[in-house]
C-alpha atoms as a PDB file:
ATOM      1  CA  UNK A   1       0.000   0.000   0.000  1.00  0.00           C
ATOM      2  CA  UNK A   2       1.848   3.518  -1.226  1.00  0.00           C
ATOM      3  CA  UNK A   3       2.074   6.359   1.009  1.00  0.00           C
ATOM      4  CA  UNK A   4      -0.584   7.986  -0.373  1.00  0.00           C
ATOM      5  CA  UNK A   5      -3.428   5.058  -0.141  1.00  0.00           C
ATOM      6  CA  UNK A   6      -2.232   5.211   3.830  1.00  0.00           C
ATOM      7  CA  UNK A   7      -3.204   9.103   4.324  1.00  0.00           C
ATOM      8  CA  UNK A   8      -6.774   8.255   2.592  1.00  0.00           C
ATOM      9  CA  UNK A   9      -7.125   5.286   5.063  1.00  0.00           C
ATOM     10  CA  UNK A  10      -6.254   7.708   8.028  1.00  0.00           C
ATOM     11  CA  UNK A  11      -8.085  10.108   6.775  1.00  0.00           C
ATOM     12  CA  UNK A  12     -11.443   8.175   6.370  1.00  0.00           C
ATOM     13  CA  UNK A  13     -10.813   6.296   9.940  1.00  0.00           C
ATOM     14  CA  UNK A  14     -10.824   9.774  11.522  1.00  0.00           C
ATOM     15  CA  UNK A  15     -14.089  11.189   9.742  1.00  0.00           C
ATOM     16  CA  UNK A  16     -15.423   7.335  10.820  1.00  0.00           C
ATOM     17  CA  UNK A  17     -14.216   8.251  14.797  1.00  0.00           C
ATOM     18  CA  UNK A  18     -15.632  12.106  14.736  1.00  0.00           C
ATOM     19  CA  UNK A  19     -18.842  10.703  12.924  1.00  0.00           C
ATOM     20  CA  UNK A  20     -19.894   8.210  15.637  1.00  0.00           C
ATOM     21  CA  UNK A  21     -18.724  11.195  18.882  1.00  0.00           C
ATOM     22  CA  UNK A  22     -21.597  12.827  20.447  1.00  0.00           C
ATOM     23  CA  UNK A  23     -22.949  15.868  19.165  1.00  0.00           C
ATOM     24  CA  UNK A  24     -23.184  17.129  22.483  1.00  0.00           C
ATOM     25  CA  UNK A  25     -22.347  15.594  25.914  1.00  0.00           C
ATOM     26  CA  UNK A  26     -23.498  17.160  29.570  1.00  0.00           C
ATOM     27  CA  UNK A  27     -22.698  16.063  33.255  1.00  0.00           C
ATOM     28  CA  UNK A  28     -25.639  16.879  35.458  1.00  0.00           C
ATOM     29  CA  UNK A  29     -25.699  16.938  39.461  1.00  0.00           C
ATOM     30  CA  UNK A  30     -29.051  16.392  40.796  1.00  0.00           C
ATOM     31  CA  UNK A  31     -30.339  16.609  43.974  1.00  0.00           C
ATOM     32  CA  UNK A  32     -33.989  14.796  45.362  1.00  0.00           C
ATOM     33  CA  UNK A  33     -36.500  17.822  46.096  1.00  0.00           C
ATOM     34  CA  UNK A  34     -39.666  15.569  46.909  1.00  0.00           C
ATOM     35  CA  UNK A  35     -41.010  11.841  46.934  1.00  0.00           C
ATOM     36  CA  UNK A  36     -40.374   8.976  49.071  1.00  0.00           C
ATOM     37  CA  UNK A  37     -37.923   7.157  46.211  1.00  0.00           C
ATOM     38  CA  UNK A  38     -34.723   7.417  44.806  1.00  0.00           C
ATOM     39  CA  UNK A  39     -33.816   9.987  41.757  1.00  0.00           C
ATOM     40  CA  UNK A  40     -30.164   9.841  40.313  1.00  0.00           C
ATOM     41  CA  UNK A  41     -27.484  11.933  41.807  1.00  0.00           C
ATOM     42  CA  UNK A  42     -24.906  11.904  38.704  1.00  0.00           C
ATOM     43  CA  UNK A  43     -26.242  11.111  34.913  1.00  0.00           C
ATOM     44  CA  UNK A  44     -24.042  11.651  32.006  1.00  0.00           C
ATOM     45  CA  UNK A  45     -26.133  12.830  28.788  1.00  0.00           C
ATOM     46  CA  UNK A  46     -25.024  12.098  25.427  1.00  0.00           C
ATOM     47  CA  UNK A  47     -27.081  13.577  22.700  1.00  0.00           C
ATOM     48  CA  UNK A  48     -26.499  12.047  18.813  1.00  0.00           C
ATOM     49  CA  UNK A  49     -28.358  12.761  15.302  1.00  0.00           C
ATOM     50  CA  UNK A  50     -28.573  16.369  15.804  1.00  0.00           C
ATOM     51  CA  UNK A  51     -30.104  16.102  19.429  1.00  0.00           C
ATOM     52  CA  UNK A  52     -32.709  13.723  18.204  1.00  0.00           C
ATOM     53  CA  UNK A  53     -31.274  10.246  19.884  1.00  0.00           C
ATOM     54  CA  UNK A  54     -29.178  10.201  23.655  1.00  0.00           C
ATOM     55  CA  UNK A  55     -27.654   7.851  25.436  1.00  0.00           C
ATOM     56  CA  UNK A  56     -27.896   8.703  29.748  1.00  0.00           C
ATOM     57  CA  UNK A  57     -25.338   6.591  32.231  1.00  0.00           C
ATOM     58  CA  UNK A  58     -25.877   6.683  35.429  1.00  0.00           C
ATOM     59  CA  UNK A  59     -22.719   7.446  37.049  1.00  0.00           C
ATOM     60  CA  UNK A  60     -23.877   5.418  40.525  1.00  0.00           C
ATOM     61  CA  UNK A  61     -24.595   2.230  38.722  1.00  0.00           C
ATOM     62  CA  UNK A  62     -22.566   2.453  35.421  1.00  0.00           C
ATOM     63  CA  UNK A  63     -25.166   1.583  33.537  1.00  0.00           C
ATOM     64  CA  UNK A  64     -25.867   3.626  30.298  1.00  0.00           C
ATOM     65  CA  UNK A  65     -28.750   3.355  28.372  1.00  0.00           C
ATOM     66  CA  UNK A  66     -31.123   5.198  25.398  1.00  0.00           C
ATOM     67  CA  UNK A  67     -33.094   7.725  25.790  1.00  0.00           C
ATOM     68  CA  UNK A  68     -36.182   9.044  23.919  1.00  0.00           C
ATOM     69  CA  UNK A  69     -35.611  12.579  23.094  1.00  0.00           C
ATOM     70  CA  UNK A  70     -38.487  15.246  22.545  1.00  0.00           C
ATOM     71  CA  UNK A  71     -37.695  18.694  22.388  1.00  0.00           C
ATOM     72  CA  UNK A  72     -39.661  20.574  23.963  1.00  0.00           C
ATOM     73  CA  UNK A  73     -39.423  24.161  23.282  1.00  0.00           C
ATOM     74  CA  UNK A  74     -36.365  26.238  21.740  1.00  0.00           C
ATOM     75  CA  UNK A  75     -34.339  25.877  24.121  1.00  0.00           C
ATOM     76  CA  UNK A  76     -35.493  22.923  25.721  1.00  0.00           C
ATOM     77  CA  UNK A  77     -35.696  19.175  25.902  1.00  0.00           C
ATOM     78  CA  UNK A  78     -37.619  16.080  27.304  1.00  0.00           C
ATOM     79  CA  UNK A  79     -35.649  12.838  28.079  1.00  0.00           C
ATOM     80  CA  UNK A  80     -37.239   9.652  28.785  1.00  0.00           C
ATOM     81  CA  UNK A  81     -35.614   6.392  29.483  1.00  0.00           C
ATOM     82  CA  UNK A  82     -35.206   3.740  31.947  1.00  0.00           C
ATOM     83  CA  UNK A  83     -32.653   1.350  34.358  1.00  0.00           C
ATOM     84  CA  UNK A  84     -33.527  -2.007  33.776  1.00  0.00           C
ATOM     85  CA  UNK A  85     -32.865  -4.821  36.178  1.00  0.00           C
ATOM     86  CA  UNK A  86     -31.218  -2.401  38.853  1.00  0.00           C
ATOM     87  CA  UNK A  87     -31.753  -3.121  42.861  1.00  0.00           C
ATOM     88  CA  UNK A  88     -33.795  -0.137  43.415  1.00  0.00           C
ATOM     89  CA  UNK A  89     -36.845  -1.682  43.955  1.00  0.00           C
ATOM     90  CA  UNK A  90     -40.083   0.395  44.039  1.00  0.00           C
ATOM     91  CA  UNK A  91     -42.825   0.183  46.446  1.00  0.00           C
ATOM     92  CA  UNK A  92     -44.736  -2.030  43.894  1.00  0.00           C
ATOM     93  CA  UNK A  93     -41.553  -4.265  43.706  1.00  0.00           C
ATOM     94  CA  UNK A  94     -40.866  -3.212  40.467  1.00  0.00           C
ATOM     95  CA  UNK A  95     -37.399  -3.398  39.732  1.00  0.00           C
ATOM     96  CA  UNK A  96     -36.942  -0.681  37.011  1.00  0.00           C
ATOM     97  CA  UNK A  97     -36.942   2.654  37.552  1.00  0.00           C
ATOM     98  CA  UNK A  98     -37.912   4.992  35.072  1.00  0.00           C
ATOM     99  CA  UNK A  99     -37.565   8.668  35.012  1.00  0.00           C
ATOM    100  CA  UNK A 100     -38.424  11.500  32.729  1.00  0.00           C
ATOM    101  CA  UNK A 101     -36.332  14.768  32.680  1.00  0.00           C
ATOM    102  CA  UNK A 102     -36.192  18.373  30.913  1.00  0.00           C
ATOM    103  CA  UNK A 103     -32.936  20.040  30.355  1.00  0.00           C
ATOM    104  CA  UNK A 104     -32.874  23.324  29.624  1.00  0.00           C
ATOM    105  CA  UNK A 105     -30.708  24.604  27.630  1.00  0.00           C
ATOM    106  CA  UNK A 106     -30.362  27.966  27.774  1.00  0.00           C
ATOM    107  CA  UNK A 107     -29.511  28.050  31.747  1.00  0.00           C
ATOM    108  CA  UNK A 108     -28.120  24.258  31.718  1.00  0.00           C
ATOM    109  CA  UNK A 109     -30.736  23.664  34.574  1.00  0.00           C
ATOM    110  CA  UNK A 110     -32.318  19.964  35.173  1.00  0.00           C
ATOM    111  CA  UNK A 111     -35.548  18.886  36.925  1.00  0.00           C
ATOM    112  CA  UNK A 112     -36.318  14.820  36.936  1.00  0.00           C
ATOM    113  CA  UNK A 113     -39.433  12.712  37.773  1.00  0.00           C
ATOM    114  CA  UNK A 114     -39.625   9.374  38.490  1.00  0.00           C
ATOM    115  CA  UNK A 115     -42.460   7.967  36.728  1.00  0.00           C
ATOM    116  CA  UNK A 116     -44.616   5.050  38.848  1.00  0.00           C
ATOM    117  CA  UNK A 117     -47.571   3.753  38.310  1.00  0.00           C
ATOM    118  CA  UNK A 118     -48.562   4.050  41.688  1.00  0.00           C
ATOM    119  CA  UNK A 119     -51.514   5.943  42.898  1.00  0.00           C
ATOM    120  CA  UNK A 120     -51.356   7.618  45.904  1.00  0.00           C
ATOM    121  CA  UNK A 121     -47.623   7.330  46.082  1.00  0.00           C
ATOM    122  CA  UNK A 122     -45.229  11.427  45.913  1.00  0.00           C
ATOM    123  CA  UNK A 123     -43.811  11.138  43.019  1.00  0.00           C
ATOM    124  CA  UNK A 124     -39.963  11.385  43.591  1.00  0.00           C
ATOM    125  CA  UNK A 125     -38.799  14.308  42.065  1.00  0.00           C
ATOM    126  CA  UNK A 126     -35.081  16.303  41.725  1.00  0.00           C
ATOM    127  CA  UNK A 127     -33.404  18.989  39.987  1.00  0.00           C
ATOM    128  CA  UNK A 128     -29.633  20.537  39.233  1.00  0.00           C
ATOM    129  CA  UNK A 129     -27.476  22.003  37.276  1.00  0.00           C
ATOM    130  CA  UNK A 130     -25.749  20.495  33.896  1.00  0.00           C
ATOM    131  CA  UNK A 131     -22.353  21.539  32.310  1.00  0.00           C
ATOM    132  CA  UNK A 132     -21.489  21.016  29.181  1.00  0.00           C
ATOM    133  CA  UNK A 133     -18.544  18.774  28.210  1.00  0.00           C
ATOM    134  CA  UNK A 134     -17.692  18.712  24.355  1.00  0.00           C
ATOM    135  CA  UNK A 135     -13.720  18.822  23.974  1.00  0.00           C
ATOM    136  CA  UNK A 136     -12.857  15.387  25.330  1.00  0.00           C
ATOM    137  CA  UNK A 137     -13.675  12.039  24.115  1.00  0.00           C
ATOM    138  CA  UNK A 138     -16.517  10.074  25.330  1.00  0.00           C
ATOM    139  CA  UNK A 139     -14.262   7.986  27.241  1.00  0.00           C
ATOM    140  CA  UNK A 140     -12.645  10.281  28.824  1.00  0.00           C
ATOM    141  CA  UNK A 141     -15.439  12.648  29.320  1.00  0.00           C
ATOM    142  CA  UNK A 142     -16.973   9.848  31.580  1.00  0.00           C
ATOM    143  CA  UNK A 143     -13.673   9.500  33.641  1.00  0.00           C
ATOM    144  CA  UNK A 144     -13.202  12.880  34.366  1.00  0.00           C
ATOM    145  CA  UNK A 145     -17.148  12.608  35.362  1.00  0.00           C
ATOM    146  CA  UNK A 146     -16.692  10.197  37.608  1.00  0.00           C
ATOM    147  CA  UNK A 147     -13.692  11.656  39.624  1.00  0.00           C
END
């Protein structure tokens, strides 16, 4: 393989890498406000397609999973997803929490709900404060996160 066939390989395996990097990545600290349940502390949020698809990891458990994106308003948007087959059993001994949250991204503010099925249960809810993390790899956004 010439010299020159090796620069087009580099060359395509770096578009290839930036191509499958988030569009945008955020670090949120939330903090329970009401509800007799757990609500994440730490979620990392990973939006792709132009802020149409994320990916949320829970920095407590790891875990790191889709989440349906609607925005919401301009400056605004709804995530839904949840933790399946994690020990945080609900009152109905479900084992999978789900939560829906809006970011906001004008003020990088956060509020969550936990969603149950329930009735006559507070619904847990939390809110916080997001920064935005977009010059480091994913990989290493998530270890600075965790530190």
């Amino acid at each position: 393989m010439g010299l020159l066939n090796c620069g087009y390989v580099a060359l395509l395996l770096t578009f290839a890498g930036a191509a499958s990097a988030a569009d945008s990545s955020f670090r949120c600290n939330l903090e329970p406000i009401s509800g007799d349940a757990w609500v994440p502390s730490k979620i990392a949020i990973d939006f792709f397609d132009d802020f149409n698809t994320a990916q949320i990891t829970d920095a407590a458990f790891g875990v790191s999973v889709p989440a349906k994106v609607v925005k919401r308003s301009g400056s605004s948007y709804v995530l839904s997803w949840s933790l399946p087959g994690l020990a945080v059993l609900m009152e109905s001994g479900e084992a999978e929490p789900r939560f829906r949250a809006v970011l906001n991204m004008s003020n990088l503010k956060m509020s969550i709900q936990s969603i149950r099925l329930e009735e006559g249960t507070t619904l847990p809810r939390g809110s916080g404060s997001c920064e935005r993390v977009d010059s480091l790899s994913l990989l290493a956004q998530y270890q600075v996160y965790l530190q």
